[in-house]
C-alpha atoms as a PDB file:
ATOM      1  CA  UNK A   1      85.622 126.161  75.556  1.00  0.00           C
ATOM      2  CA  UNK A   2      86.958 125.147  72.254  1.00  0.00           C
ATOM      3  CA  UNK A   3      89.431 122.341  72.756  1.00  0.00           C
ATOM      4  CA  UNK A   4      92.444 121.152  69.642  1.00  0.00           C
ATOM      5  CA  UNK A   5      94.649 118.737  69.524  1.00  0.00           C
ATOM      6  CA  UNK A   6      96.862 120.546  66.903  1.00  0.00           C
ATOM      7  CA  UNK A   7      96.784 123.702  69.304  1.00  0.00           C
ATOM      8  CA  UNK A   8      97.885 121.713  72.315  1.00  0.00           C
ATOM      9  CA  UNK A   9     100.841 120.592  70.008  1.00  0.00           C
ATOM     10  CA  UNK A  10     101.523 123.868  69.088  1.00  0.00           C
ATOM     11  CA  UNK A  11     101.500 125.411  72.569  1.00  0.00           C
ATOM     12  CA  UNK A  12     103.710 122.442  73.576  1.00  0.00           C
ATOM     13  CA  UNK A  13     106.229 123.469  70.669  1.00  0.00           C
ATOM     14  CA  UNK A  14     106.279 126.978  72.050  1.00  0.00           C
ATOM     15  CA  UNK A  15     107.100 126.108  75.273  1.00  0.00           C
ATOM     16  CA  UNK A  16     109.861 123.550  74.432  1.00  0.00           C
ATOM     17  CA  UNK A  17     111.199 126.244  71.916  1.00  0.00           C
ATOM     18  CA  UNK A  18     110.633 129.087  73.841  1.00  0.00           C
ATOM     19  CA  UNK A  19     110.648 128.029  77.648  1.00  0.00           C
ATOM     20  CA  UNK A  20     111.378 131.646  78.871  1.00  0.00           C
ATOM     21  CA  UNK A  21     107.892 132.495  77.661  1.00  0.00           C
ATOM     22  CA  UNK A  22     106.347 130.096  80.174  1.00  0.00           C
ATOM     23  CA  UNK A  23     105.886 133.127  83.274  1.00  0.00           C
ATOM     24  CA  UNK A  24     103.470 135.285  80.731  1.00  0.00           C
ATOM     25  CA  UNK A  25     101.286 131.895  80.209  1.00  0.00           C
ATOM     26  CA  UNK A  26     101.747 130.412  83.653  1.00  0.00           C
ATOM     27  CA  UNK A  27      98.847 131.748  85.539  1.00  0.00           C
ATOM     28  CA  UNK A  28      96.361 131.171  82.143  1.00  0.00           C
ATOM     29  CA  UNK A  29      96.947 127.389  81.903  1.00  0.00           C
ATOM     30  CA  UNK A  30      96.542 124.248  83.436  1.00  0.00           C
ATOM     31  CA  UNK A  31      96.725 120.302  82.647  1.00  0.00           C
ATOM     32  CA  UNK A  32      93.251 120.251  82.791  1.00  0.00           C
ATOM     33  CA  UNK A  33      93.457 122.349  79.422  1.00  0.00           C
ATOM     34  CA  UNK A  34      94.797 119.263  77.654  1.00  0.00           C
ATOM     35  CA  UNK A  35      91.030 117.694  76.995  1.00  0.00           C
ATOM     36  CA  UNK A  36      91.547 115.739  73.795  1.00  0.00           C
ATOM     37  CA  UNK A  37      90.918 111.817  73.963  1.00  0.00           C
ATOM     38  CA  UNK A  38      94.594 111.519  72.520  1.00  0.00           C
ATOM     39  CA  UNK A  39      96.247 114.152  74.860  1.00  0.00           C
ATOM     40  CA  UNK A  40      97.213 111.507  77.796  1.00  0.00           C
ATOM     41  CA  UNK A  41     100.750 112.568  76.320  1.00  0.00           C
ATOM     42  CA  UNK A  42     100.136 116.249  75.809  1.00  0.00           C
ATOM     43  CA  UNK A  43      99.092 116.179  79.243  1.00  0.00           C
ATOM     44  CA  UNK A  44     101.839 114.572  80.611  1.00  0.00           C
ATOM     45  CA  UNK A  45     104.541 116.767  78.831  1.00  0.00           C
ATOM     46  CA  UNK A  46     102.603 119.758  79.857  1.00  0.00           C
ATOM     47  CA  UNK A  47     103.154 118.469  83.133  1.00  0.00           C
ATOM     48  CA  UNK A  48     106.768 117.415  82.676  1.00  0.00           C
ATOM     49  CA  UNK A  49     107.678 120.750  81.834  1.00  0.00           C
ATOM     50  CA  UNK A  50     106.173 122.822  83.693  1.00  0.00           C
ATOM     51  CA  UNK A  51     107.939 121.281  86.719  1.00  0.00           C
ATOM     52  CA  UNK A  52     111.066 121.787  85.004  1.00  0.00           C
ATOM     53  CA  UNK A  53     110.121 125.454  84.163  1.00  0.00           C
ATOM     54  CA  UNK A  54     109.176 125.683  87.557  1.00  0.00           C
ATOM     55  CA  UNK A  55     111.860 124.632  88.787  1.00  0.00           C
ATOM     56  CA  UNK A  56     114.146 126.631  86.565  1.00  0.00           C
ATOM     57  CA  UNK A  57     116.092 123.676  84.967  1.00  0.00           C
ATOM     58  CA  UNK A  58     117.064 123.241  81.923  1.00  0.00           C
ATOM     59  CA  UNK A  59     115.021 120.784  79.389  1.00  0.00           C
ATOM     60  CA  UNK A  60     115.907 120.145  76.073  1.00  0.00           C
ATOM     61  CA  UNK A  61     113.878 117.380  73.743  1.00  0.00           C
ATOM     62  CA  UNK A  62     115.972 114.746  74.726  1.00  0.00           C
ATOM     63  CA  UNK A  63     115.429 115.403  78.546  1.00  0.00           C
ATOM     64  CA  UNK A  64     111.814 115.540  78.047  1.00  0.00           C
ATOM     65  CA  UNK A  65     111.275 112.696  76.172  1.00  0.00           C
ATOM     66  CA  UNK A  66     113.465 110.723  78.412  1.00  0.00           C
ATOM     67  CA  UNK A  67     111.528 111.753  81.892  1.00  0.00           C
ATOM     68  CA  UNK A  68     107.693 111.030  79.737  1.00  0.00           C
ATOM     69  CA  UNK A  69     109.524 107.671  78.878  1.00  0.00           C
ATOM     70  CA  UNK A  70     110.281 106.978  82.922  1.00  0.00           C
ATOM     71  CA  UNK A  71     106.234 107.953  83.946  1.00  0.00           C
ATOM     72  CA  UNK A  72     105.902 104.775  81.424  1.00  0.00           C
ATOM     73  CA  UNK A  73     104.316 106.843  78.297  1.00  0.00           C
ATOM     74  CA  UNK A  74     105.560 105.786  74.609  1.00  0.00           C
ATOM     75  CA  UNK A  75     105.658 107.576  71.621  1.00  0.00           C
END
């Protein structure tokens, strides 16, 4: 399996951008996808919003950034 930081970013992106798209991924993606020795926050946003997607609630930037800044991850 090929792993990339840059294309963990960029799926991130998509989903933040594009949350609605999250169902067609869902079943094709997991955290354990997020392999990159600097992904412990890729990981954890992955995480963070696909509860939210999950959930169906809304999450905008400031939302996410605020519930990865409460599971005690900095930026």
């Amino acid at each position: 399996m090929v792993y990339s930081y840059e294309l963990e970013q960029h799926l991130l992106a998509g989903l933040i951008k594009y949350p609605e798209s999250y169902p067609l991924i869902a079943a094709f993606i997991t955290k354990d996808d997020f392999f990159s020795q600097n992904t412990a926050v890729n990981k954890t946003i992955f995480c963070v919003l696909r509860q939210s997607l999950e959930a169906s609630e809304i999450l905008d930037e400031v939302l996410l950034s605020q519930r990865v800044k409460s599971l005690g991850m900095s930026f």
